[in-house]
Protein backbone atom coordinates (compact mmCIF):
# COMPACT_ATOMS: atom_id res chain seq x y z
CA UNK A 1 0.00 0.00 0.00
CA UNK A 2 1.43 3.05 -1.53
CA UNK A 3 1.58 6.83 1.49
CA UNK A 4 -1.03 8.76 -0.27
CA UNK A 5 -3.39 5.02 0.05
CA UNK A 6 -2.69 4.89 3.24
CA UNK A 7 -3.89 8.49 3.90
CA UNK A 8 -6.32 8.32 1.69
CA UNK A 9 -7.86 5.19 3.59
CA UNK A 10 -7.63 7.34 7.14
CA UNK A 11 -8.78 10.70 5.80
CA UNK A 12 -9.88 13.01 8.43
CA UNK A 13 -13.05 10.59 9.06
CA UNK A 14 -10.63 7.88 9.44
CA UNK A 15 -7.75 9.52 11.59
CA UNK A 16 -10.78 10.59 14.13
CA UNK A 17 -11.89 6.94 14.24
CA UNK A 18 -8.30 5.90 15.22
CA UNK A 19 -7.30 8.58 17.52
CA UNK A 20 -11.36 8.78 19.22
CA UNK A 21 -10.00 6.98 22.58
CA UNK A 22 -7.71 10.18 22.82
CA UNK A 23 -9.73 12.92 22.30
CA UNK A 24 -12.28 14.71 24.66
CA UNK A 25 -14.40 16.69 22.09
CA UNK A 26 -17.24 16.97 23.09
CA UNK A 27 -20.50 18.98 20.91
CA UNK A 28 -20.85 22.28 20.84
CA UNK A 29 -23.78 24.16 22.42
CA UNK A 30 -27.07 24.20 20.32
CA UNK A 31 -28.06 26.96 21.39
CA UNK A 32 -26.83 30.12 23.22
CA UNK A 33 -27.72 33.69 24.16
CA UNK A 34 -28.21 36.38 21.27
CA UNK A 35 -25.06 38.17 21.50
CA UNK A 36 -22.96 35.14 22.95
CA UNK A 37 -19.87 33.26 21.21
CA UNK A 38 -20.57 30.47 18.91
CA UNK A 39 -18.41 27.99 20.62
CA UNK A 40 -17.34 27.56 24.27
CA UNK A 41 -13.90 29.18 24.31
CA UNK A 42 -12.27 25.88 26.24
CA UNK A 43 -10.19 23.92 24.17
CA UNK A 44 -11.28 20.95 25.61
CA UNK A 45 -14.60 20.89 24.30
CA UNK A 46 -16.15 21.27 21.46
CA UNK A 47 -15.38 24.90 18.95
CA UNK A 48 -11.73 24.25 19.46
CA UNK A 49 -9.39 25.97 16.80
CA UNK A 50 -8.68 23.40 14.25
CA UNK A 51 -5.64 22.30 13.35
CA UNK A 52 -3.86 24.18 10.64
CA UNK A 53 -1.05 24.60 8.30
CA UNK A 54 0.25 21.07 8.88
CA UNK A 55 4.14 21.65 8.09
CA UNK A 56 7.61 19.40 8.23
CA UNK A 57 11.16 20.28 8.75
CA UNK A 58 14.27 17.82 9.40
CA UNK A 59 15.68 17.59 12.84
CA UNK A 60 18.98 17.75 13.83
CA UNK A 61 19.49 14.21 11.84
CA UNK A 62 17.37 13.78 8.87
CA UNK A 63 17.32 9.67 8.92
CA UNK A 64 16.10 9.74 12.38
CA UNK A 65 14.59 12.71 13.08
CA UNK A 66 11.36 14.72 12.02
CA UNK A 67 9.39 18.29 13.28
CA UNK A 68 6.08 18.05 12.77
CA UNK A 69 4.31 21.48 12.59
CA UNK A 70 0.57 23.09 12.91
CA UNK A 71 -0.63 26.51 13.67
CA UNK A 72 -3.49 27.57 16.22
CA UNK A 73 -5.11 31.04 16.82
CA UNK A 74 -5.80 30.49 20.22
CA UNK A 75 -3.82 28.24 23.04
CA UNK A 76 -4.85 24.39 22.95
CA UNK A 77 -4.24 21.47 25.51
CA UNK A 78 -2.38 18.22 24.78
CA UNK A 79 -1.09 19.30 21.11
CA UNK A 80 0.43 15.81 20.35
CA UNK A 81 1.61 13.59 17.16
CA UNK A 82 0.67 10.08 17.03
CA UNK A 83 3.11 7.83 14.26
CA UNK A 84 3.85 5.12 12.85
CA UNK A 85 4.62 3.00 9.57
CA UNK A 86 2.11 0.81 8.16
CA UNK A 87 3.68 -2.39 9.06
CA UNK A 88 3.15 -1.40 12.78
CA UNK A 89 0.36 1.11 12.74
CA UNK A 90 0.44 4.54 14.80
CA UNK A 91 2.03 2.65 18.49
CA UNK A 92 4.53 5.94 19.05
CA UNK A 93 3.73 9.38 20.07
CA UNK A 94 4.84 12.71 20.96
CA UNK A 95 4.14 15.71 22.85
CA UNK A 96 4.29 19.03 21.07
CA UNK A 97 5.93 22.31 22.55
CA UNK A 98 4.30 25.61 21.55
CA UNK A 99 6.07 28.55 20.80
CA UNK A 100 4.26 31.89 20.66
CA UNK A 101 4.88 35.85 19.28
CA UNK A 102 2.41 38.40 19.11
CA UNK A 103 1.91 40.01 15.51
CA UNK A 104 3.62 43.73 15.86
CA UNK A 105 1.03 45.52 13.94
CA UNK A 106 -2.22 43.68 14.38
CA UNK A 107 -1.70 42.89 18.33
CA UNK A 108 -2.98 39.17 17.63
CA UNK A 109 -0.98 36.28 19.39
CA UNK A 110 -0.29 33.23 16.79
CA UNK A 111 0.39 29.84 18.76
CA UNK A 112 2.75 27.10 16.83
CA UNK A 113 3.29 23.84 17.65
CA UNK A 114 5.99 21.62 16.94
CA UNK A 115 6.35 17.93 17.82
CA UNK A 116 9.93 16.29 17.40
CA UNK A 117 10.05 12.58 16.36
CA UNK A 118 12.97 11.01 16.93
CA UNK A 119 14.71 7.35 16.95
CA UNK A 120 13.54 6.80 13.27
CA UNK A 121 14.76 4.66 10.81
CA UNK A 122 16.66 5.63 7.76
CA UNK A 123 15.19 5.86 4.56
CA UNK A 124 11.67 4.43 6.05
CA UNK A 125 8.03 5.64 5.16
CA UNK A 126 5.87 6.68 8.27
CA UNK A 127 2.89 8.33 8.95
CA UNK A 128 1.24 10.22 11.59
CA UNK A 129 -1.51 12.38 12.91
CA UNK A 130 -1.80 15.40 14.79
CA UNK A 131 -4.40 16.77 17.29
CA UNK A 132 -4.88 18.84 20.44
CA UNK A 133 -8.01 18.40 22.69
CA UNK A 134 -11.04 19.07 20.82
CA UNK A 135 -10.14 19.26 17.25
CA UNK A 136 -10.55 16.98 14.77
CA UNK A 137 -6.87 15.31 14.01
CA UNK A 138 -5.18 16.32 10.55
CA UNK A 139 -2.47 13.53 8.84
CA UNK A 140 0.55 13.37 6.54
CA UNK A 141 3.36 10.97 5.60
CA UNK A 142 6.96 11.20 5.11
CA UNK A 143 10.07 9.52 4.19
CA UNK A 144 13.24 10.06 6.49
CA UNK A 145 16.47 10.32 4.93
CA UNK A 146 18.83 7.74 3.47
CA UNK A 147 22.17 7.12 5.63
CA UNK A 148 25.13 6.90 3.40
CA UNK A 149 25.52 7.07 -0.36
CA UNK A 150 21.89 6.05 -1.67
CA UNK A 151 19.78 8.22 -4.46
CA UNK A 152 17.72 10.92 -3.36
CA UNK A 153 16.12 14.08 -5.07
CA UNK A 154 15.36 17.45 -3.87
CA UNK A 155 13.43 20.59 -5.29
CA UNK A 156 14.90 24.15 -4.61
CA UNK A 157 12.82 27.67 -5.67
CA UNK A 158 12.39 31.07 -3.49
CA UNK A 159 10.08 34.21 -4.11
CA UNK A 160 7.00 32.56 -4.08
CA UNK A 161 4.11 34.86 -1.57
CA UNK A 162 0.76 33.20 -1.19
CA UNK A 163 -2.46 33.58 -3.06
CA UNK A 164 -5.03 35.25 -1.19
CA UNK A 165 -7.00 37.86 -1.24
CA UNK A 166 -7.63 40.49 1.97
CA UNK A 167 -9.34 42.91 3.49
CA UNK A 168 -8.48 46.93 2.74
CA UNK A 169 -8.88 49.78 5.23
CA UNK A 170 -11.82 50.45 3.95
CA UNK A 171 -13.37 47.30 3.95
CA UNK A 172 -13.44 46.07 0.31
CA UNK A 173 -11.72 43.07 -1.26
CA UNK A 174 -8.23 43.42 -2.28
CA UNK A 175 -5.06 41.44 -3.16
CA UNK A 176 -2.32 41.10 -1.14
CA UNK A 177 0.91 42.01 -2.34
CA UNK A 178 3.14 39.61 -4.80
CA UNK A 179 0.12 37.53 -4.90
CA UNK A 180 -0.15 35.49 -8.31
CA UNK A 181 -1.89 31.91 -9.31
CA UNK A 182 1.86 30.90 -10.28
CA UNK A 183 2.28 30.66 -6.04
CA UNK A 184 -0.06 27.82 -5.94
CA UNK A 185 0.86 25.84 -9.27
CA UNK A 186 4.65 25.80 -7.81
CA UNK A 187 3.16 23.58 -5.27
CA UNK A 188 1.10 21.30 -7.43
CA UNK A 189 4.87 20.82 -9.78
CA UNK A 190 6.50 20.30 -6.74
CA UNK A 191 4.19 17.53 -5.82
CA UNK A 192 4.47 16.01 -9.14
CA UNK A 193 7.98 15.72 -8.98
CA UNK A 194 8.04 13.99 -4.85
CA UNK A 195 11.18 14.87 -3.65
CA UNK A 196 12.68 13.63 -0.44
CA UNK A 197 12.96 17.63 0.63
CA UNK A 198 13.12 20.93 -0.56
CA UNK A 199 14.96 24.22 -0.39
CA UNK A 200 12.97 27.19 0.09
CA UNK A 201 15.09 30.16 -0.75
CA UNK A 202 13.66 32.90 1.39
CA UNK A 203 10.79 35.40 0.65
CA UNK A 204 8.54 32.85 1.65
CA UNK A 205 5.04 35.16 1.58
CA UNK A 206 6.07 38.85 1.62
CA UNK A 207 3.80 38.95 5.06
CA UNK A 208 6.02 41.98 5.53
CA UNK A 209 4.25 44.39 2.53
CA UNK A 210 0.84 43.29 3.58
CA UNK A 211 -2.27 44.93 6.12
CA UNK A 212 -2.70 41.80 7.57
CA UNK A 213 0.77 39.82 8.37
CA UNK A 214 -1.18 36.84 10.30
CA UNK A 215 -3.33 36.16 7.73
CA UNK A 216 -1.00 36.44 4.73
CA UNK A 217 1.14 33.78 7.02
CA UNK A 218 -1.71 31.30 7.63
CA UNK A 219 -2.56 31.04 3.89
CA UNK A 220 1.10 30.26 2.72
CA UNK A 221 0.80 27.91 5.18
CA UNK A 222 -2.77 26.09 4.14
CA UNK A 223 -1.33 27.01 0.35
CA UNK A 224 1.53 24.58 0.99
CA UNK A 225 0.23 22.21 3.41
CA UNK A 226 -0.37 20.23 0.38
CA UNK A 227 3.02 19.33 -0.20
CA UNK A 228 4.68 20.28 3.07
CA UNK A 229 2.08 17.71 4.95
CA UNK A 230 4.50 15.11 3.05
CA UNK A 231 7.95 16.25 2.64
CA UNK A 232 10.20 18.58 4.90
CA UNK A 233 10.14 22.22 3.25
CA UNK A 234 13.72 23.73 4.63
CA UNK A 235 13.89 27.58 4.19
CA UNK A 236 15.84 30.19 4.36
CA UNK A 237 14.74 33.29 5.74
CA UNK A 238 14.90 36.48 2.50
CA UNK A 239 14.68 40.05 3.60
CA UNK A 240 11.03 40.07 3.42
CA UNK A 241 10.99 37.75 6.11
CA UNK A 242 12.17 40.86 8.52
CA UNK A 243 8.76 42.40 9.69
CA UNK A 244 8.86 45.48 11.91
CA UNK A 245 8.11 45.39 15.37
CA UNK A 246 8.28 41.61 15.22
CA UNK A 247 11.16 40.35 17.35
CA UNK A 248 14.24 42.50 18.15
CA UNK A 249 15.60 42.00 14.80
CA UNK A 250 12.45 41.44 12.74
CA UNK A 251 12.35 37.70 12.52
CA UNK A 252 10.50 36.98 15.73
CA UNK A 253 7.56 35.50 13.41
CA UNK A 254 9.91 33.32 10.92
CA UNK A 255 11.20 31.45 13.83
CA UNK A 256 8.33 30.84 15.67
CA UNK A 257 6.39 29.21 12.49
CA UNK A 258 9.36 26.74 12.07
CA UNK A 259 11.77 24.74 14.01
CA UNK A 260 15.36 23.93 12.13
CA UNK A 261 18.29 22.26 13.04
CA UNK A 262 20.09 25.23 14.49
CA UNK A 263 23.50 24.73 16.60
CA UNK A 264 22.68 28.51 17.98
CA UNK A 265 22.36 29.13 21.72
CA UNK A 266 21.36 32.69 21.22
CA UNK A 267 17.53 33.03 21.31
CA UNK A 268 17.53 36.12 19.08
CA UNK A 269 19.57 34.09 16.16
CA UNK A 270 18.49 30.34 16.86
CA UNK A 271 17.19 28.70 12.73
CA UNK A 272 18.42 31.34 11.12
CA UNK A 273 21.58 29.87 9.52
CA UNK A 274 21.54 25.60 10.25
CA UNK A 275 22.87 22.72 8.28
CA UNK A 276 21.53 19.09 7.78
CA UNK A 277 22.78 15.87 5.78
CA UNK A 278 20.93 13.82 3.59
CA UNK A 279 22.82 11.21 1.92
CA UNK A 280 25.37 12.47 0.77
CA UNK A 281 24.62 15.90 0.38
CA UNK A 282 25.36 18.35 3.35
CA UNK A 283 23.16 21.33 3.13
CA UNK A 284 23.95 24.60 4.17
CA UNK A 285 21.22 27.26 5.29
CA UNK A 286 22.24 31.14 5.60
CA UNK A 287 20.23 33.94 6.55
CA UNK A 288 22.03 36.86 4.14
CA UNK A 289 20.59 40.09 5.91
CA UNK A 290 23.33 39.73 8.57
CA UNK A 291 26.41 39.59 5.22
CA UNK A 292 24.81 41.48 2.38
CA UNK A 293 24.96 45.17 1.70
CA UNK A 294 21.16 45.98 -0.12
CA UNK A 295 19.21 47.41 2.53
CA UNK A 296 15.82 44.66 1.59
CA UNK A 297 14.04 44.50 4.83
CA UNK A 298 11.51 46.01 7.32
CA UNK A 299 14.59 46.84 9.33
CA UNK A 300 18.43 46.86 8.35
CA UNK A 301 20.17 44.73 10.38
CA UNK A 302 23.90 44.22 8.56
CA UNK A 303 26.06 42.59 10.90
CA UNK A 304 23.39 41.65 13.08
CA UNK A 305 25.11 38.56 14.35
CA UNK A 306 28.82 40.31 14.81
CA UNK A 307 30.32 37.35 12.89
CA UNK A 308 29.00 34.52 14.33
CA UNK A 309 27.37 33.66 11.19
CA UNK A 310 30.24 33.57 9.09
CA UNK A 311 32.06 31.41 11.65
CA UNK A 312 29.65 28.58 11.52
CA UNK A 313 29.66 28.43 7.70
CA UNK A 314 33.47 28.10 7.61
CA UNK A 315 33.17 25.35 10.66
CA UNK A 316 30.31 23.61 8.51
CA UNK A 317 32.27 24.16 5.16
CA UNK A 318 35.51 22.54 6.85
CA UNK A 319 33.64 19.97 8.46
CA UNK A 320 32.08 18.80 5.11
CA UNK A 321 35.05 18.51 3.26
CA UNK A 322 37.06 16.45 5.70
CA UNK A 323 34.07 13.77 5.67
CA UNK A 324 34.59 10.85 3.95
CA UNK A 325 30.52 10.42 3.85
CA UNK A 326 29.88 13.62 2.28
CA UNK A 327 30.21 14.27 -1.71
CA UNK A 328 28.17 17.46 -2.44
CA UNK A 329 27.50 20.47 -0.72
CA UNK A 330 25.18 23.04 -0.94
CA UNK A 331 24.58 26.19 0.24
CA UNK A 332 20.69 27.42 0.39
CA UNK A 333 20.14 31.39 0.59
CA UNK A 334 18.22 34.47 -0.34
CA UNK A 335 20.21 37.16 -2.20
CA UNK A 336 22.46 36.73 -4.52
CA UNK A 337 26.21 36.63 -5.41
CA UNK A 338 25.60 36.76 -9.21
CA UNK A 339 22.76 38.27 -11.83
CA UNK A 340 22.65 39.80 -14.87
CA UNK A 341 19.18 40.83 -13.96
CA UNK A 342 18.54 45.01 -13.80
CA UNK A 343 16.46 44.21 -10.43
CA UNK A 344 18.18 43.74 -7.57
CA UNK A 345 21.55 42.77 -8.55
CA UNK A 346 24.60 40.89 -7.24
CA UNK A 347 26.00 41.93 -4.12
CA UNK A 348 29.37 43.00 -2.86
CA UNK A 349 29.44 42.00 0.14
CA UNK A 350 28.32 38.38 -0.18
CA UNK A 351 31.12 38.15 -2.70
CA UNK A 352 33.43 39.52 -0.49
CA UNK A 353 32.24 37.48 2.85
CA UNK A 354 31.27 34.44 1.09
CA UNK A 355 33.51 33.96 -1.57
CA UNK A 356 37.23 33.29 -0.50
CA UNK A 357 35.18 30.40 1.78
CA UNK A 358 33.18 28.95 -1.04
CA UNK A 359 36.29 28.40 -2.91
CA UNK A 360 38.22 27.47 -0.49
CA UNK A 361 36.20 24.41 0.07
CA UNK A 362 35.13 23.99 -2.78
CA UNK A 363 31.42 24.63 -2.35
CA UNK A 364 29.62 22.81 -4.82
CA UNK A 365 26.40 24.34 -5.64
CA UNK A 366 24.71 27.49 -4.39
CA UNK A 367 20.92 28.28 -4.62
CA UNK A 368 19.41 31.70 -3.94
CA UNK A 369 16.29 33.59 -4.78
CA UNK A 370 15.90 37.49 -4.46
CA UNK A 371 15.92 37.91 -8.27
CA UNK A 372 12.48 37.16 -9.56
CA UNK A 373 13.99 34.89 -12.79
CA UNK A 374 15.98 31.98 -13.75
CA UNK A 375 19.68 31.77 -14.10
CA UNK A 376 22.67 30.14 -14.19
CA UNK A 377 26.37 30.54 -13.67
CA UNK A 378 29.34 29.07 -15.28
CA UNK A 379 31.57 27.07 -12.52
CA UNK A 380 33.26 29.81 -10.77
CA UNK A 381 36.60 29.92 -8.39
CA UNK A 382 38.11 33.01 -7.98
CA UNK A 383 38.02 36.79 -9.42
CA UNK A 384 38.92 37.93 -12.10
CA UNK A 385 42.54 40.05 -11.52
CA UNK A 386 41.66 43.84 -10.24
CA UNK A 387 37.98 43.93 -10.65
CA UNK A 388 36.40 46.40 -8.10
CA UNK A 389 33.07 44.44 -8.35
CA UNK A 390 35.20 40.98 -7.18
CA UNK A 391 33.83 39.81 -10.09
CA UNK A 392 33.44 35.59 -10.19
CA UNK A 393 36.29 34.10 -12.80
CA UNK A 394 34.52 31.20 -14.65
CA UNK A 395 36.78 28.22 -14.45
CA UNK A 396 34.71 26.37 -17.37
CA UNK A 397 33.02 27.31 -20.22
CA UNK A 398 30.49 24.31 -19.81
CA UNK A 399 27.18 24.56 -19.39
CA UNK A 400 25.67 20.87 -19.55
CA UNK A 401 28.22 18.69 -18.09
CA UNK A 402 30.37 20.76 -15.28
CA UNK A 403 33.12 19.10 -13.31
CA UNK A 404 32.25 21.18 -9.54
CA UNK A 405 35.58 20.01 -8.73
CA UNK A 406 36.98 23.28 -10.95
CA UNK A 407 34.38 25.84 -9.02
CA UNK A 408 31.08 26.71 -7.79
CA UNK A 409 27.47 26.62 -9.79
CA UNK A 410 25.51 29.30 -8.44
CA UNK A 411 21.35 29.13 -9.35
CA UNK A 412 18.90 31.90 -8.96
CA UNK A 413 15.54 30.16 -9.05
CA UNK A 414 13.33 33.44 -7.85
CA UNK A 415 10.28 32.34 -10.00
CA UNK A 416 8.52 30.74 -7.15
CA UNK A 417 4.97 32.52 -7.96
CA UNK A 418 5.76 36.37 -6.94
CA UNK A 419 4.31 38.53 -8.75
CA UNK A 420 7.36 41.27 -9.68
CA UNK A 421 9.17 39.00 -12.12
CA UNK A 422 12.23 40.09 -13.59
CA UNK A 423 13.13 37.73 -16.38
CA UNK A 424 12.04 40.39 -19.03
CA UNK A 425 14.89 43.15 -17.21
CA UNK A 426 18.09 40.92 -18.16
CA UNK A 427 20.84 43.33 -19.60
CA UNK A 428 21.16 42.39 -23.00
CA UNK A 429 24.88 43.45 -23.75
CA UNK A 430 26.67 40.58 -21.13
CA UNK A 431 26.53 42.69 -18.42
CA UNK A 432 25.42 42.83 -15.23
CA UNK A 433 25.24 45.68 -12.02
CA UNK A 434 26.69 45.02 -8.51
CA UNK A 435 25.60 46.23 -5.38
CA UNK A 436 29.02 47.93 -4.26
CA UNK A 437 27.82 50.10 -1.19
CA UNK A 438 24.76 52.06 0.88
CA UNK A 439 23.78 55.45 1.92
CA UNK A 440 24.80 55.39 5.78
CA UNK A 441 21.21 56.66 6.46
CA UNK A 442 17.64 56.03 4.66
CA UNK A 443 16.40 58.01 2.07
CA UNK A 444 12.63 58.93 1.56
CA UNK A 445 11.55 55.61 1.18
CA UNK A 446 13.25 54.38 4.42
CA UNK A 447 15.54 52.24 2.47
CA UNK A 448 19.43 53.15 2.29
CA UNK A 449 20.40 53.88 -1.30
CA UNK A 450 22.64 51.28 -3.29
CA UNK A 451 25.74 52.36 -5.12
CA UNK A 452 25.33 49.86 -8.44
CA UNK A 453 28.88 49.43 -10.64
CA UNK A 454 28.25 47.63 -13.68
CA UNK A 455 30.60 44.16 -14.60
CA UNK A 456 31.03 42.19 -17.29
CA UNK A 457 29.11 38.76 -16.97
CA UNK A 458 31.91 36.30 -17.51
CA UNK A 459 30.61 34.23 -15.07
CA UNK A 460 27.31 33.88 -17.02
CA UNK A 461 26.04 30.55 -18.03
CA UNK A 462 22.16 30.16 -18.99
CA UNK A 463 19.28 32.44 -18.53
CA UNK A 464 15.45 31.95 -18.92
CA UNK A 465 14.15 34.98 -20.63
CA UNK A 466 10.87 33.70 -22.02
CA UNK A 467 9.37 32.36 -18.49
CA UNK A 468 8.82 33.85 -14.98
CA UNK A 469 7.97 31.20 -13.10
CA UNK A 470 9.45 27.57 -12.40
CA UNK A 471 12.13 25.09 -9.74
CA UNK A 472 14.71 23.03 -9.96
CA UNK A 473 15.13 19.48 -9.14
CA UNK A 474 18.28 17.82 -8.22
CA UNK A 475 18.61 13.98 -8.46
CA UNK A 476 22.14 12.21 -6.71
CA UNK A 477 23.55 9.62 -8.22
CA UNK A 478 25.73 8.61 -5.62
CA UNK A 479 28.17 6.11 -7.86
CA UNK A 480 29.44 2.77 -7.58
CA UNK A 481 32.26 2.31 -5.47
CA UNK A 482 35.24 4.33 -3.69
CA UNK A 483 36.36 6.99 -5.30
CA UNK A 484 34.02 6.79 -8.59
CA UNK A 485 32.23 9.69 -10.27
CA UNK A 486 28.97 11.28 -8.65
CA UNK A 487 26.36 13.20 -10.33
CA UNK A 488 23.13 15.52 -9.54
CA UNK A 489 21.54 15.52 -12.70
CA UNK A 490 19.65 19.31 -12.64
CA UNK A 491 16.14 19.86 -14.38
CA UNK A 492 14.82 23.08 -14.40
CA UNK A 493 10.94 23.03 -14.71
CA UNK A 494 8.66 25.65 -15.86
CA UNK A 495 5.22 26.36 -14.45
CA UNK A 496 3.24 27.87 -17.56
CA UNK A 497 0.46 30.58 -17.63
CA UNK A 498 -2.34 30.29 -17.19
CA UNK A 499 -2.97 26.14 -16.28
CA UNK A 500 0.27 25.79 -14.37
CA UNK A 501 1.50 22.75 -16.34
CA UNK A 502 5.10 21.80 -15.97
CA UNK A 503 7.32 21.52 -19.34
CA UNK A 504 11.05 21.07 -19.03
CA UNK A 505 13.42 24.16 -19.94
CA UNK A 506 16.68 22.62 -19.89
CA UNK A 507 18.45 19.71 -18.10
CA UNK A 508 22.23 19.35 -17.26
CA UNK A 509 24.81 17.40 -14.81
CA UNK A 510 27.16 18.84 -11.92
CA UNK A 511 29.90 16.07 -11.18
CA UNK A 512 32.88 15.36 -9.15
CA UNK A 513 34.83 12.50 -7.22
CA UNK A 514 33.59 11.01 -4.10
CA UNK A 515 35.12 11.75 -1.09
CA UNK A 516 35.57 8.14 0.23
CA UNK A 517 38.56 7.26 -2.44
CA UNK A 518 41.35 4.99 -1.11
């Protein structure tokens, strides 16, 4: 029996019938006093808030460990996971902790919960339901990780918002910002595709731009409960993830919606930059705000972490390259290092920070969003000689078979349904611009104003000019024996106006050595 028969089979109906002996709901009032509350506020009874926005993300140790995920709008008793494979049925459990913040510029308190499932097995199908007291239980499956060199695909975009509509201060109907139809097909290709994870390359819903934050929040989350129900969505926080008055540096409401596999003690920064391994791929997460110039957010906060950041990348980097375990890594993130886009652009000091580390280890793939468009580098290591924009030197002119073992593949994949695409702004004459430095104060649109030097694009490789919106999805072939060839064979799909069927735009290889050689 295949995971989607299994849930099929339980459904909600189902998962009620098997979790009944645990639940206390009891029915709501039939009547009550004009003027009263439709349901008893106690959420032990009936009219407690439903489950919602059903969400995975990797623990600390992908074959062993999953985070399940749900939201509430008001506090709940018992929030709880029961799991299991179907060999064995549902016989394990565990207790969720619920982490809290209270929206900044609505007042309203959003309650998460997140339930940790450990001592897993590796590369094994489960699946598991959630509840609280009173609600009606919601269900999912997933697949933990392979340990060691086995085959495994993942699925990488950013930029994608949420479709929805809102309410305006004057009480009509309007759209929220960024919205487009594109954000929900991404999620139906994703699904198509199954991956064992996937990279979510900041600017998750541009809550930040929007009149109501909460509710632009809760519908990315019931938007991609379809596919994040199943498989572990890892992001990356972008700059619109910074909201004012949310959290001392604006990302109070990022890190209460998901729990990561952070190594940070600090409270303030804990899941903004983590790391996991699955196979034999070590992913790296970074949270750019804190290295990059551009001035993106609801607040700047350059520097934020006074380093700290940087040092665990080049601990992680290290660390990767001296195991014998790990073949590829990859580094997930927001902005970029390259584009030949006349958006945003590339940005100084990511080149400057990130660089000389990327190359040093030999970093293997990078994938960003920020630009909303596809493209490509050439393998990169290096700059070229005397070029104030630390331009990246391309170390091969390939473009469908690439050897990472020469230098770095960087990917923009910003089509993930926003609405401000940029794939029709690509400089035409192999150029591109360069964030180089900001105005030490704001200007009148309380943003500090970029100094742009334009480059020459040596580094580019391939560019999607015809299409906005699309992902990427990266299959291992983890090779034979010790020492052999490895591959991630790359397609990049687009999502087409206006049914949001997938065609293929172009496919190509990354490979290198394995690490394990004799």
């Amino acid at each position: 029996m295949g995971r989607r028969t299994a849930v099929g089979l339980l459904g909600t109906a189902g998962a009620a019938a098997v979790a009944a002996p645990l639940l206390t709901a009891t029915p709501a009032a039939a009547s009550a006093p004009s003027g009263a509350p439709a349901f008893l506020p106690s959420p032990d009874a009936g009219g407690a808030p439903p489950v919602q926005g059903l969400h995975l993300t990797f623990g600390k140790d992908p074959s062993t460990q999953m985070v399940v995920s749900w939201l509430t709008d008001a506090p709940v008793k018992r929030p709880r996971v029961m799991y299991g494979t179907l060999d064995h049925g549902l016989g394990s459990g565990a207790n969720a902790t619920t982490r809290t913040y209270t929206d900044g510029k609505s007042g309203r308190k959003v309650y998460v919960h997140h339930a940790a499932l450990n001592r897993l097995s590796p590369g094994k199908e489960y699946l598991y339901l959630v509840s609280h007291d009173g609600a009606t239980p919601d269900s999912g499956t997933f697949s933990t990780a392979p340990r060691g060199r086995q085959p495994l695909t993942f699925t990488s975009f950013g930029d994608q918002s949420a479709p929805q509509v809102t309410w305006a201060t004057d009480g009509t109907v309007t759209l929220d910002a960024n919205s487009t139809p594109a954000t929900k097909d991404i999620v139906t290709g994703i699904e198509q595709v199954a991956p064992l994870f996937h990279l979510l390359n900041g600017d998750l819903c541009y809550a930040n731009l929007d009149l109501d934050r909460v509710r632009t929040w809760n519908n990315f989350f019931t938007n991609n409960s379809r596919s994040t129900r199943f498989r572990p969505w890892m992001p990356a926080a972008g700059n619109h993830e910074i909201e004012s008055g949310n959290g001392p540096i604006g990302l109070g409401a990022y890190q209460t919606y998901f729990d990561l596999p952070s190594t940070e003690t600090d409270d303030e920064l804990a899941g903004l930059w983590y790391a996991f391994t699955a196979g034999s791929v070590r992913v790296i997460v970074l949270q750019n705000d804190d290295n990059c110039l551009q001035d993106g957010g609801d607040v700047y906060i350059s520097g934020y972490s006074g380093g700290r950041q940087l040092a665990f990348l080049e601990r992680e980097l290290k660390a990767a390259r001296t195991d014998r375990d790990i073949d590829w890594v990859v580094v997930a993130m927001h902005q970029v290092m390259i584009s030949s886009s006349d958006a945003n652009g590339a940005d100084l000091g990511l080149r400057a920070k990130y660089g000389p580390l990327f190359d040093r280890y030999q970093v293997d793939l990078v994938v960003c969003g920020h630009e909303h468009n596809y493209e490509r580098s050439l393998a990169v290591r290096g700059v070229v000689g005397g070029s104030e924009t630390l331009t990246p030197n391309p170390a091969s002119t390939r473009t469908d078979d690439i050897d990472t073992g020469l230098g770095t593949v960087h990917m923009v994949l910003g089509g993930g349904g926003v609405s401000g695409t940029t794939n029709q702004s690509f400089f035409k004459d192999g150029t591109g611009k360069v964030i180089t430095a900001v105005s030490a104060t704001a200007g009148s649109n309380g943003k500090r104003t970029a100094t742009y030097v334009k480059e020459e694009a040596v580094w580019m490789g391939v560019r999607d000019v015809e299409h906005p919106y699309g992902f990427a999805a990266f299959t291992v072939d983890p090779g034979r024996f010790p020492g052999d060839t490895t591959r991630l064979h790359v397609t990049y799909y687009n999502v087409n106006k206006p049914a949001g069927e997938l065609s293929v735009f172009e496919n190509f290889t990354l490979h290198r050595k394995r690490s394990d050689a004799r």
